[in-house]
Protein backbone atom coordinates (compact mmCIF):
# COMPACT_ATOMS: atom_id res chain seq x y z
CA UNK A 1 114.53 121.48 81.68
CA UNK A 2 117.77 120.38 80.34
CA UNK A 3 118.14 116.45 78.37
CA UNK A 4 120.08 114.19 80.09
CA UNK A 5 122.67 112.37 78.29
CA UNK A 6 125.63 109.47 79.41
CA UNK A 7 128.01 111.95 79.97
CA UNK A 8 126.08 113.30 82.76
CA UNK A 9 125.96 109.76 84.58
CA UNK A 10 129.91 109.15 84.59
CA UNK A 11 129.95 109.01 88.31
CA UNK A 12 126.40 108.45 89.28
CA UNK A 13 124.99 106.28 90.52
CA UNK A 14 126.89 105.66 93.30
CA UNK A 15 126.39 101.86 93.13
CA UNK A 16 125.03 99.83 89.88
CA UNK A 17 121.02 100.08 89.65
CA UNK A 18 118.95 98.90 86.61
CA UNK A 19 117.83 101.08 84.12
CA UNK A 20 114.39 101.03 82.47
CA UNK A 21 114.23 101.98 78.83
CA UNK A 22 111.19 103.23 77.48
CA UNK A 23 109.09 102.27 80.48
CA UNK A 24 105.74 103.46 80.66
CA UNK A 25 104.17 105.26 83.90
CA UNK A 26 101.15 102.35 83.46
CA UNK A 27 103.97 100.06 84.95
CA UNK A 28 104.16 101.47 88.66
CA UNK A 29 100.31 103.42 88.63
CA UNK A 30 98.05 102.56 91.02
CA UNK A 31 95.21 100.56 88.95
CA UNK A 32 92.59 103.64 90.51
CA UNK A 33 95.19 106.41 89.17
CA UNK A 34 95.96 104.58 86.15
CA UNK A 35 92.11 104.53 84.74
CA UNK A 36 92.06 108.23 85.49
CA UNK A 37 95.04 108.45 83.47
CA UNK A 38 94.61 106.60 80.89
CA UNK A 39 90.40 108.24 80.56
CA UNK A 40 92.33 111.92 80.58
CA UNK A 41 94.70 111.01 78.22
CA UNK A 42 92.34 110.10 75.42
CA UNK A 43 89.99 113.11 75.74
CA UNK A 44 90.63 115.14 72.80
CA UNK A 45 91.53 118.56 73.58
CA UNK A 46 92.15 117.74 76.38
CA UNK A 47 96.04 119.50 76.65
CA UNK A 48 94.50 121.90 75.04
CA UNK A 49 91.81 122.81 77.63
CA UNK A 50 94.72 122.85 80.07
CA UNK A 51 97.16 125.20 77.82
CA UNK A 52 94.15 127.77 78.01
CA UNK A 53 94.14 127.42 81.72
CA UNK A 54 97.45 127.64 82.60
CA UNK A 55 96.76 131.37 81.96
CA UNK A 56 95.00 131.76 84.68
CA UNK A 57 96.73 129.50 87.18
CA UNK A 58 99.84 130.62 89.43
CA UNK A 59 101.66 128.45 87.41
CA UNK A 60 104.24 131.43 86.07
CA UNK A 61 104.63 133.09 89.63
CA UNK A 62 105.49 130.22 90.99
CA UNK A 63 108.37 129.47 88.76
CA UNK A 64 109.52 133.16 89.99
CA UNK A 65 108.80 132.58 93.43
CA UNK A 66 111.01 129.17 93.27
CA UNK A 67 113.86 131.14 91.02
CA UNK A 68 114.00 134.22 93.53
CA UNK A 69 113.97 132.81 96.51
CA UNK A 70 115.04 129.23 96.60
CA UNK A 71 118.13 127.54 95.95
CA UNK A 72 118.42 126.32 92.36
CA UNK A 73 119.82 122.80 92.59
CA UNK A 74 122.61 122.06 89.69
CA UNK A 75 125.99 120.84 89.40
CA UNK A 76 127.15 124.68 91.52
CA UNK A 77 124.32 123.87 94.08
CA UNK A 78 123.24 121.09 96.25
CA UNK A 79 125.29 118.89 93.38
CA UNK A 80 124.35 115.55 95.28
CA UNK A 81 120.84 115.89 95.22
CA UNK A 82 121.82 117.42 91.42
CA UNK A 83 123.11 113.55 90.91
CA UNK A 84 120.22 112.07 91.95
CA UNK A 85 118.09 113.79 90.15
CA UNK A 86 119.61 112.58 86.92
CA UNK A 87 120.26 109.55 88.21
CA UNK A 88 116.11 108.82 88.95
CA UNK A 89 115.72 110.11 84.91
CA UNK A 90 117.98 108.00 83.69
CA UNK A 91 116.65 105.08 85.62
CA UNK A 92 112.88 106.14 84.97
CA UNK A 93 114.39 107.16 81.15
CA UNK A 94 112.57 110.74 81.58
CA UNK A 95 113.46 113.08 78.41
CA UNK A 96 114.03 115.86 79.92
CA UNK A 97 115.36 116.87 83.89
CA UNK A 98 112.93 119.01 85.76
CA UNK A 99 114.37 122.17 87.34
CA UNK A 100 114.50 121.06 91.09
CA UNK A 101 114.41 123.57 94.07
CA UNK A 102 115.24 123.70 97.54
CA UNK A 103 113.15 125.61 99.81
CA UNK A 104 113.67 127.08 103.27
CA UNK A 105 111.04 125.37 105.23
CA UNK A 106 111.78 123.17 108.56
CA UNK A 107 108.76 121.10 107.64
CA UNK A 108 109.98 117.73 105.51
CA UNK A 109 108.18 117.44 102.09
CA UNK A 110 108.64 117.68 98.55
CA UNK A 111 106.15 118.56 95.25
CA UNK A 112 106.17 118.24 91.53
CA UNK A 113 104.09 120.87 90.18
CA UNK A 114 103.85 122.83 86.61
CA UNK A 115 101.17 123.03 83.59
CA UNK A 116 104.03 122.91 80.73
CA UNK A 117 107.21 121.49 82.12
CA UNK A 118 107.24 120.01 85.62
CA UNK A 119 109.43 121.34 88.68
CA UNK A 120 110.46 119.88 91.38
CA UNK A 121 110.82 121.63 95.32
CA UNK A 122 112.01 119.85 98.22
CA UNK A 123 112.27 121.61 101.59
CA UNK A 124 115.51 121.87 103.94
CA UNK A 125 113.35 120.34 106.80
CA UNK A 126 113.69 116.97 104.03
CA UNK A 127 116.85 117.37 103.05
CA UNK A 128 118.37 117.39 106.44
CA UNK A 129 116.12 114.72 107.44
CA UNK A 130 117.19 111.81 105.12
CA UNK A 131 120.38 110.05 104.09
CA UNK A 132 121.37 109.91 100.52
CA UNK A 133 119.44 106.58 100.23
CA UNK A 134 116.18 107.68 101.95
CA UNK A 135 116.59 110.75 99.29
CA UNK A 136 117.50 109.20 95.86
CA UNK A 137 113.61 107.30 96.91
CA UNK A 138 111.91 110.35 97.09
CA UNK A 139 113.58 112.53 94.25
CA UNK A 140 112.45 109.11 91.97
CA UNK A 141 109.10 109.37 93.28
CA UNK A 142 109.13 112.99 92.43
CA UNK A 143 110.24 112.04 89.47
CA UNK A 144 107.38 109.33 88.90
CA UNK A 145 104.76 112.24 88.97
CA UNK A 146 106.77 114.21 86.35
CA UNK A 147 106.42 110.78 84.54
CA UNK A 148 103.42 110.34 84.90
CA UNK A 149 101.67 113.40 84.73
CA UNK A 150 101.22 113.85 87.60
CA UNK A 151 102.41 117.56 88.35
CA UNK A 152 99.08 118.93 86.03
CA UNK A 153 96.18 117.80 87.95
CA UNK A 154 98.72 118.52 91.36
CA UNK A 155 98.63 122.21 90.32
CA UNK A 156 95.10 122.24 89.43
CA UNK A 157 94.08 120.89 92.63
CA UNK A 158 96.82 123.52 94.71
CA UNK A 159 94.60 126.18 92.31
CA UNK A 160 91.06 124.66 92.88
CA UNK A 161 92.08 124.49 96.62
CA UNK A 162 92.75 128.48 96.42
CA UNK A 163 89.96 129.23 94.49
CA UNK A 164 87.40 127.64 97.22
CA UNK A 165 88.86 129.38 100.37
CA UNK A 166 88.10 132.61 98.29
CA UNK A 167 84.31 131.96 97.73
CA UNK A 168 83.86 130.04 100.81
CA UNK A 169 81.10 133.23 101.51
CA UNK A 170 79.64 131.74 98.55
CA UNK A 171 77.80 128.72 99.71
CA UNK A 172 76.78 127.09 96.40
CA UNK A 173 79.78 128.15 94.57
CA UNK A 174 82.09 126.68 97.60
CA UNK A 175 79.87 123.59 97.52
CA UNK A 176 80.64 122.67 93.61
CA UNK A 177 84.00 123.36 94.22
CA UNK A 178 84.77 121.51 97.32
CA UNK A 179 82.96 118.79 95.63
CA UNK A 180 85.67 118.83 92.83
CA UNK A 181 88.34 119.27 95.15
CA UNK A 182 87.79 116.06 97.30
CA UNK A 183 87.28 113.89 94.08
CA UNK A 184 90.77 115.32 93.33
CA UNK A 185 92.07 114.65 96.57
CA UNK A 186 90.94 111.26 96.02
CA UNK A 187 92.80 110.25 92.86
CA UNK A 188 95.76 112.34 94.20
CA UNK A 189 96.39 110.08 97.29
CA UNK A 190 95.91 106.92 94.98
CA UNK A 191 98.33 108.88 92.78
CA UNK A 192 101.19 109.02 96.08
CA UNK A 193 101.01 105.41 95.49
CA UNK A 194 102.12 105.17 92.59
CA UNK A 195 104.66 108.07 92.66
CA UNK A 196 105.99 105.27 96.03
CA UNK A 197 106.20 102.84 93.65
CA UNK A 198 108.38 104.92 91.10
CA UNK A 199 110.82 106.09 94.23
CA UNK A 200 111.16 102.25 94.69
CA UNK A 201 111.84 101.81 91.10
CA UNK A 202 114.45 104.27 91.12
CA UNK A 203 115.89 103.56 94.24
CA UNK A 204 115.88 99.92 94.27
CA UNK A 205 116.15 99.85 97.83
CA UNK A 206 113.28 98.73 100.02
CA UNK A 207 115.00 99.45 103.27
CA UNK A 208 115.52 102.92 102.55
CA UNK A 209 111.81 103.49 101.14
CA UNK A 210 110.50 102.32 104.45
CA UNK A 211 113.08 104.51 106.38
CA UNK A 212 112.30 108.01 104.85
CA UNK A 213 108.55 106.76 105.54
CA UNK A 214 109.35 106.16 109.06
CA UNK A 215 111.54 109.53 109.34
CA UNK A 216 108.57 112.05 107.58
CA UNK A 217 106.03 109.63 110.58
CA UNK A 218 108.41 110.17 113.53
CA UNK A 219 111.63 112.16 112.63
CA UNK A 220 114.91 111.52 113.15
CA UNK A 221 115.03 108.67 115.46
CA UNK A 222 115.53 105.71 113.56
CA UNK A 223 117.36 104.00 116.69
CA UNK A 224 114.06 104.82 118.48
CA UNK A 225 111.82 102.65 115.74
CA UNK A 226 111.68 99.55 113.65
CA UNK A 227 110.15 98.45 110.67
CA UNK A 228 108.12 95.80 111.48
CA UNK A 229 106.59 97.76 114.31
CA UNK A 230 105.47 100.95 112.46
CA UNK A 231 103.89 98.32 109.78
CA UNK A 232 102.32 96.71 112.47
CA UNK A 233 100.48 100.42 113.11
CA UNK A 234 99.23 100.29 109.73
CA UNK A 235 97.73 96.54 109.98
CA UNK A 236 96.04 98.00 113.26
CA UNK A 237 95.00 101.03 111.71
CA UNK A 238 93.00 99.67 109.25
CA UNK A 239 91.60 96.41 111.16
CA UNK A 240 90.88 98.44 114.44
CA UNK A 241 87.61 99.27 116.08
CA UNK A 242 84.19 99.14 114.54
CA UNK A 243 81.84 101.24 112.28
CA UNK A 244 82.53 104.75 114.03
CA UNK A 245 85.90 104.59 113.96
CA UNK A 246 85.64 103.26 110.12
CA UNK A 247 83.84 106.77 109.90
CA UNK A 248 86.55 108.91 111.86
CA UNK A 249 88.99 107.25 109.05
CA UNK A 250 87.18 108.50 106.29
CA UNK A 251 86.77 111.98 107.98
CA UNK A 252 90.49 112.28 109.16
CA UNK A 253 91.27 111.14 105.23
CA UNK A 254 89.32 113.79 103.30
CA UNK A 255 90.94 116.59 103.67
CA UNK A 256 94.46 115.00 103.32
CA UNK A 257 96.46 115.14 99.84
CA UNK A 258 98.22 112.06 100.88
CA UNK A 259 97.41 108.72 102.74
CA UNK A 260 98.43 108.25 106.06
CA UNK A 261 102.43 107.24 106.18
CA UNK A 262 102.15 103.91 108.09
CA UNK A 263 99.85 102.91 105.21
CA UNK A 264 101.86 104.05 102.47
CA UNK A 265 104.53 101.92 103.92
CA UNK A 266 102.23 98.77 104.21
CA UNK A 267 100.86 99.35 100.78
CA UNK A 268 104.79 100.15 99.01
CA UNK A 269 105.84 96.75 100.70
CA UNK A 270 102.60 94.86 99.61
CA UNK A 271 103.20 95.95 96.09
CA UNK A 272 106.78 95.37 96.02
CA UNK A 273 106.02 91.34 96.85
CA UNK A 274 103.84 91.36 93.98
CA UNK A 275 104.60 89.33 90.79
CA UNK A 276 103.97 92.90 88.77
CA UNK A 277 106.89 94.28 90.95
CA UNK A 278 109.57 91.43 90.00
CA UNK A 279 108.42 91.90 86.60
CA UNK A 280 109.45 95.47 86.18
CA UNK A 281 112.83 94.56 87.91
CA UNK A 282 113.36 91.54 85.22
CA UNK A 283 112.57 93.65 82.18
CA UNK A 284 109.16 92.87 81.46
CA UNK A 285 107.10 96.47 81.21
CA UNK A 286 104.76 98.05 79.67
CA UNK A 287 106.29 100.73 77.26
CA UNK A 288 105.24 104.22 76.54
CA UNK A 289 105.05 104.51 73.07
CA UNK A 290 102.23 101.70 73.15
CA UNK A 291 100.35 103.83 75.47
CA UNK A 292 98.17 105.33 72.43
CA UNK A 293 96.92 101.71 72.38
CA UNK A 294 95.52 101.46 76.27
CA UNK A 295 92.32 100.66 76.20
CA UNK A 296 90.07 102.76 78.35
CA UNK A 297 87.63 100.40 79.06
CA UNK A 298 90.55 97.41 80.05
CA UNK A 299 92.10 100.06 82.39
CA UNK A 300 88.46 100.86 84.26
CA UNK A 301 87.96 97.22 84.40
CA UNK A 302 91.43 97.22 86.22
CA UNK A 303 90.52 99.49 88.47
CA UNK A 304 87.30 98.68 89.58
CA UNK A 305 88.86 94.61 90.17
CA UNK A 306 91.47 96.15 92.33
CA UNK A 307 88.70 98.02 94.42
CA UNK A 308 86.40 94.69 94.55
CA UNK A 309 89.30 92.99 95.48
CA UNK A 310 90.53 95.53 98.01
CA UNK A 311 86.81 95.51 99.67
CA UNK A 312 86.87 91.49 99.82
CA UNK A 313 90.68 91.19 101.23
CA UNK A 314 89.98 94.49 103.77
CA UNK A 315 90.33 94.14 107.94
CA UNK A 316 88.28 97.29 108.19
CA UNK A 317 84.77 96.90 109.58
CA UNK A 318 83.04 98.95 107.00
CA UNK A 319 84.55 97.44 104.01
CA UNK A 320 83.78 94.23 105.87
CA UNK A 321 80.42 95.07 105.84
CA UNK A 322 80.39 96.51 102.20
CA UNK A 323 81.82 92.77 101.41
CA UNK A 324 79.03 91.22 103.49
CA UNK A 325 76.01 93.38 101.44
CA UNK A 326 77.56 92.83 97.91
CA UNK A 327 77.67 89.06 98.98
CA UNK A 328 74.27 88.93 99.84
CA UNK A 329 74.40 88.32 102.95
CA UNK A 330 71.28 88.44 105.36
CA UNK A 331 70.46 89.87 108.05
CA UNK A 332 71.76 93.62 107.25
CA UNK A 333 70.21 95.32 109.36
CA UNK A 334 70.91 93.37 112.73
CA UNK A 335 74.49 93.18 111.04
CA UNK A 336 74.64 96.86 110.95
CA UNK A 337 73.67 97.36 114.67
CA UNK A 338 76.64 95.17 115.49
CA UNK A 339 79.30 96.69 113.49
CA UNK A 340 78.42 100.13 114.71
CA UNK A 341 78.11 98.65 118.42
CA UNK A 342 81.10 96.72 118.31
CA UNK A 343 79.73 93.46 119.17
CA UNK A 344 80.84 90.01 117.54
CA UNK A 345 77.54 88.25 118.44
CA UNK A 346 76.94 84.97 116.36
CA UNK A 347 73.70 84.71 113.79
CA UNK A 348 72.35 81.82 115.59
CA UNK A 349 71.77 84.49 119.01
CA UNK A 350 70.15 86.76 116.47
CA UNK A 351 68.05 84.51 114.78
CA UNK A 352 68.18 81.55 117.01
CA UNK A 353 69.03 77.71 115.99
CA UNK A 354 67.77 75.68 113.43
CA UNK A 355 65.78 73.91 115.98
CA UNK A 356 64.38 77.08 117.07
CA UNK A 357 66.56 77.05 120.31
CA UNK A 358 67.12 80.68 120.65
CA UNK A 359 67.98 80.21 124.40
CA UNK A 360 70.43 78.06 123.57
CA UNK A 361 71.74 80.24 121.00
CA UNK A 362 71.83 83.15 123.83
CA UNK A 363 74.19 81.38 125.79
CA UNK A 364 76.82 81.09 123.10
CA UNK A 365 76.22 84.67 122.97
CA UNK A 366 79.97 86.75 124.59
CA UNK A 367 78.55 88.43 127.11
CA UNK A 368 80.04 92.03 127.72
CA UNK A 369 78.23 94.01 131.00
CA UNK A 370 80.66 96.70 130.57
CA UNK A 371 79.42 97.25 126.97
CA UNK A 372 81.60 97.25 123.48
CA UNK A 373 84.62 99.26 123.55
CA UNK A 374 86.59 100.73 120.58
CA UNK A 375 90.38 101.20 120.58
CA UNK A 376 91.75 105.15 120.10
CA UNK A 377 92.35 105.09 116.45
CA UNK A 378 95.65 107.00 115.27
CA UNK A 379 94.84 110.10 113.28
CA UNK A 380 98.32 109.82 111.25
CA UNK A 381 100.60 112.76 110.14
């Protein structure tokens, strides 16, 4: 890594974005990826544990692999993504620049990895695929996981990952590891959220976050799409269908490091309406050097508000559902016939009126002879 310093911002960036001094990563963390956080952060030993294992992780032949056969971005190489790189520190007010790589691979992503210092690789399939905009958004969300710590439970999960395929023959073993992986995988897409929220930060350009989202969903077609459309897939998404497809959504969702695309989008330009988000952008943030003083317990209490709140506020039919049974409601069981058939029918046809008309009640019933359908629900990219 090499410090960043004034000198090196002469000419960037290219137009006047605000800078955040001393910000801490609790600022733009997801409230489920900040309690993790925060929790790992206050175990003692805890960087010491990892030290030890970065002995046995990949972590060294990977920083070989990226030197000796990737292109080495600096002020020689690739000198405008060089720019942006410590233009999204400076913003983000990281110490130190991570090393940044680019990688011959058609397919568009990027990954901040490393036990001891971060790197950073984006592929040529990204590169050629976004403006300078689109990019300077994903270089600061790259640089959000470097901030946040992200790139040490990233590289134990790419390890963990390995580990399994090897004793898959193993069926216990691959159990208890899979096990770990998927709670990984869990905090790691709430974790993509966050690092969104940091490549917004940096960025400062809303447009151009939803764009790259757009571009990594359908390519390069942008005269082929609009915004409001491909947010209208994510509304859809999550509000389609009943019970079963609720399922499919989980099972399409486990095995993925990141959450769908059209819902990162919703979920970037939810957050950026938010009173937390015009906060940040007026100077009011926490700082890091009064992270010491997080409380644990505030920051699970955080979390677990944002979760009640995102189970009361969901469209989806099994959160709707979850809502119903943590409200008490009655009835669960003909409640949980309907959700997984699809049908809508009112409590008085299940239970009849409070005159005891249930024939009455039946004819308010919506009659369907063709049976409850479900929409095709989008598996996502």
């Amino acid at each position: 890594m090499t410090e960043h310093s004034s000198e090196s911002h002469e000419n960037v960036p290219s137009r006047q974005r605000r800078r955040f001094a001393g910000i801490s990563s609790r600022a733009y963390e997801h409230p489920a990826d900040r309690s993790a956080l925060v929790a790992l952060r206050k175990l003692s030993g805890f960087d010491t544990v990892f030290k030890t294992l970065s002995g046995l992780l990949p972590e060294r032949s990977l920083r070989l692999l990226f030197l000796s056969d990737s292109v080495r971005v600096s002020d020689a190489q690739f000198a405008h993504l060089n720019d942006m790189l410590r233009d999204a520190c400076y913003i983000l007010d990281l110490e130190k620049v991570p090393p940044m790589y680019v990688n011959q691979d058609p397919q568009p992503n990027a990954m901040c990895i490393g036990l001891d210092e971060p790197i950073i690789v984006v592929t040529t399939g990204l590169v050629e695929l976004l403006d300078e905009e689109e990019m300077r958004a994903v270089i600061g969300h790259e640089v959000g996981h470097a901030l946040s710590g992200h790139a040490v439970y990233r590289t134990i999960l790419l390890f963990l990952t390995n580990i399994a395929l090897k004793v898959a023959w193993i069926p216990l073993g691959n159990v208890a590891i899979m096990a770990i992986v998927t709670a990984l995988r869990e905090w790691f897409r709430k974790s993509e959220l966050s690092a969104d929220r940091a490549g917004l930060l940096v960025g400062q350009d809303l447009q151009a976050s939803m764009r790259g989202l757009m571009k990594i969903a359908g390519g390069n077609h942008l005269h082929e799409m609009n915004v409001d459309a491909f947010l209208a897939q994510a509304d859809e998404y999550e509000k389609g269908g009943d019970l079963r497809d609720s399922v499919l959504k989980i099972l399409n969702l486990l095995p993925r490091s990141h959450p769908f695309t059209t819902v990162r989008a919703a979920e970037l330009k939810k957050w950026s309406e938010t009173r937390d988000y015009q906060r940040i952008m007026d100077g009011h943030y926490p700082r890091r050097d009064e992270d010491k003083d997080t409380s644990v317990t505030d920051s699970f209490r955080e979390s677990a508000a944002h979760y009640a709140d995102t189970v009361r506020t969901s469209k989806d039919p099994l959160m709707k559902l979850v809502g119903d049974i943590a409200g008490g409601a009655g009835d669960l069981g003909g409640k949980l016939r309907d959700k997984f058939t699809g049908q809508g029918g009112s409590s008085a046809g299940k239970g009849g009126t409070k005159d005891g008309s249930a024939d009455s009640a039946r004819r308010d019933e919506p009659q369907n002879p063709d049976g409850p359908g479900t929409e095709p629900g989008s598996a996502g990219s």
